[in-house]
Protein backbone atom coordinates (compact mmCIF):
# COMPACT_ATOMS: atom_id res chain seq x y z
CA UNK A 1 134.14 95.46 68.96
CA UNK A 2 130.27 96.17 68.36
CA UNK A 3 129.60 99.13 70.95
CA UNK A 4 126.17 97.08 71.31
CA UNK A 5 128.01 93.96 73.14
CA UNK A 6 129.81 96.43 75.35
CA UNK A 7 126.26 97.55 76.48
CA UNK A 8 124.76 93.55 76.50
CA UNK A 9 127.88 93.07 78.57
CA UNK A 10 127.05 95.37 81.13
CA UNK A 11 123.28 94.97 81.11
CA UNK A 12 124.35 91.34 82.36
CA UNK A 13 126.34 92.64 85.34
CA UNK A 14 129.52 91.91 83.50
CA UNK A 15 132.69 94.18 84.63
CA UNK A 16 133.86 96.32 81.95
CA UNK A 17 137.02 96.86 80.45
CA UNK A 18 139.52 99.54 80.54
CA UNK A 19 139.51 99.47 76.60
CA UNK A 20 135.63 99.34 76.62
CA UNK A 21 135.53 102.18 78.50
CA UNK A 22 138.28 104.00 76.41
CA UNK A 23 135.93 103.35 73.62
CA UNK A 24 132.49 104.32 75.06
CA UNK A 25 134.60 107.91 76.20
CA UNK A 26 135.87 108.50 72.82
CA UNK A 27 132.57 108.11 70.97
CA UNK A 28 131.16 110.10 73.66
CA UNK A 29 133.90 112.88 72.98
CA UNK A 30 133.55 112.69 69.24
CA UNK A 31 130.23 112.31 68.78
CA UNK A 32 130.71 108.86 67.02
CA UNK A 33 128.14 107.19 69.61
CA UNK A 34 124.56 107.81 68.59
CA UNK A 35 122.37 109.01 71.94
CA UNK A 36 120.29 105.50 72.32
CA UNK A 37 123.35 103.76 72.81
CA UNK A 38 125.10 106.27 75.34
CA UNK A 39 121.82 106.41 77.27
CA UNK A 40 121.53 102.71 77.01
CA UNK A 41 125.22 101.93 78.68
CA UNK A 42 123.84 104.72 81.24
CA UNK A 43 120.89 103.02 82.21
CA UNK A 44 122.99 99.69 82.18
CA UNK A 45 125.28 101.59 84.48
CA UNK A 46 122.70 103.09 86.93
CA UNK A 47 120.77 99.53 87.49
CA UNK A 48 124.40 97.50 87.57
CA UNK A 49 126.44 100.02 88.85
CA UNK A 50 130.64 99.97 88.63
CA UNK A 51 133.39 98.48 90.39
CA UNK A 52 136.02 100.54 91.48
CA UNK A 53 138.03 99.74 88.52
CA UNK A 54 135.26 100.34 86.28
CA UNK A 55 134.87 103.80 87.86
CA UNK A 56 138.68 104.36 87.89
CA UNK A 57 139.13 103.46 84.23
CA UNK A 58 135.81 105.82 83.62
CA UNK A 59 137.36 109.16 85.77
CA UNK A 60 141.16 108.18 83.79
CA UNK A 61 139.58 107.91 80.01
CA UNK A 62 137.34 111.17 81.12
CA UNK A 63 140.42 113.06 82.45
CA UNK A 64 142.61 112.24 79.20
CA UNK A 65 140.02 112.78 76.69
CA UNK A 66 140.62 116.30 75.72
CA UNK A 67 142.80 119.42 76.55
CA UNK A 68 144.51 118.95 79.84
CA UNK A 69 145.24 122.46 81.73
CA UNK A 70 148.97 122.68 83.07
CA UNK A 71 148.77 124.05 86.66
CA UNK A 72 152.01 123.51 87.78
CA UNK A 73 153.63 126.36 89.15
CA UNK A 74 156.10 127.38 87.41
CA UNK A 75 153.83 128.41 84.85
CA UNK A 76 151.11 130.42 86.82
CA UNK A 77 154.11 131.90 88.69
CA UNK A 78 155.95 133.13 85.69
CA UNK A 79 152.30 134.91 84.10
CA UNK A 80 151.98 136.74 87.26
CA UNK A 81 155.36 137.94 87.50
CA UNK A 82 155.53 139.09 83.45
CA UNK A 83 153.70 140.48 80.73
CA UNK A 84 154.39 137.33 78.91
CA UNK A 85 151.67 135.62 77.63
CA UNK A 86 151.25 131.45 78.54
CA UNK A 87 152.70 129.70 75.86
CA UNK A 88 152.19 126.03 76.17
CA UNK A 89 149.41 126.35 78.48
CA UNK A 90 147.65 123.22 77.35
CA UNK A 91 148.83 119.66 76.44
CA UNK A 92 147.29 116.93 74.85
């Protein structure tokens, strides 16, 4: 998939995919997506705006794209009670 057609597509008023937006997070994480394009798909997004899937899928591929904090707990529980350093803080 051309990112290009992902930006025609919602230039049109088209409803984006889950996987398009997957794909427009990841190059936005990794730096694969050159600036014109990410600003393009924003200005797309600001005069078409997003369904409420759209902006679901967006908050879910922004919220799994890169090191998730655990805050359960158990785990903030056991560093106050110890000396012991948090192993395992982080997950992928």
């Amino acid at each position: 998939m051309l990112f290009k057609d992902v930006i025609r597509k919602k230039r049109d008023g088209e409803t984006l995919s889950a996987e398009e937006i997957n794909v427009f997070v990841s190059g936005l994480a990794d730096g694969s997506l050159p600036a014109e394009q990410v600003s393009a798909l924003a200005m797309a997004i600001f005069l078409k705006s997003m369904s409420f899937e759209e902006a679901g899928a967006l908050t879910l591929a922004m919220a799994n794209s890169g090191v998730m904090l655990d805050w359960s707990r158990k785990v903030w529980m056991a560093r106050l009670w110890t000396n012991i350093p948090l192993a395992g803080w982080a997950t992928r």
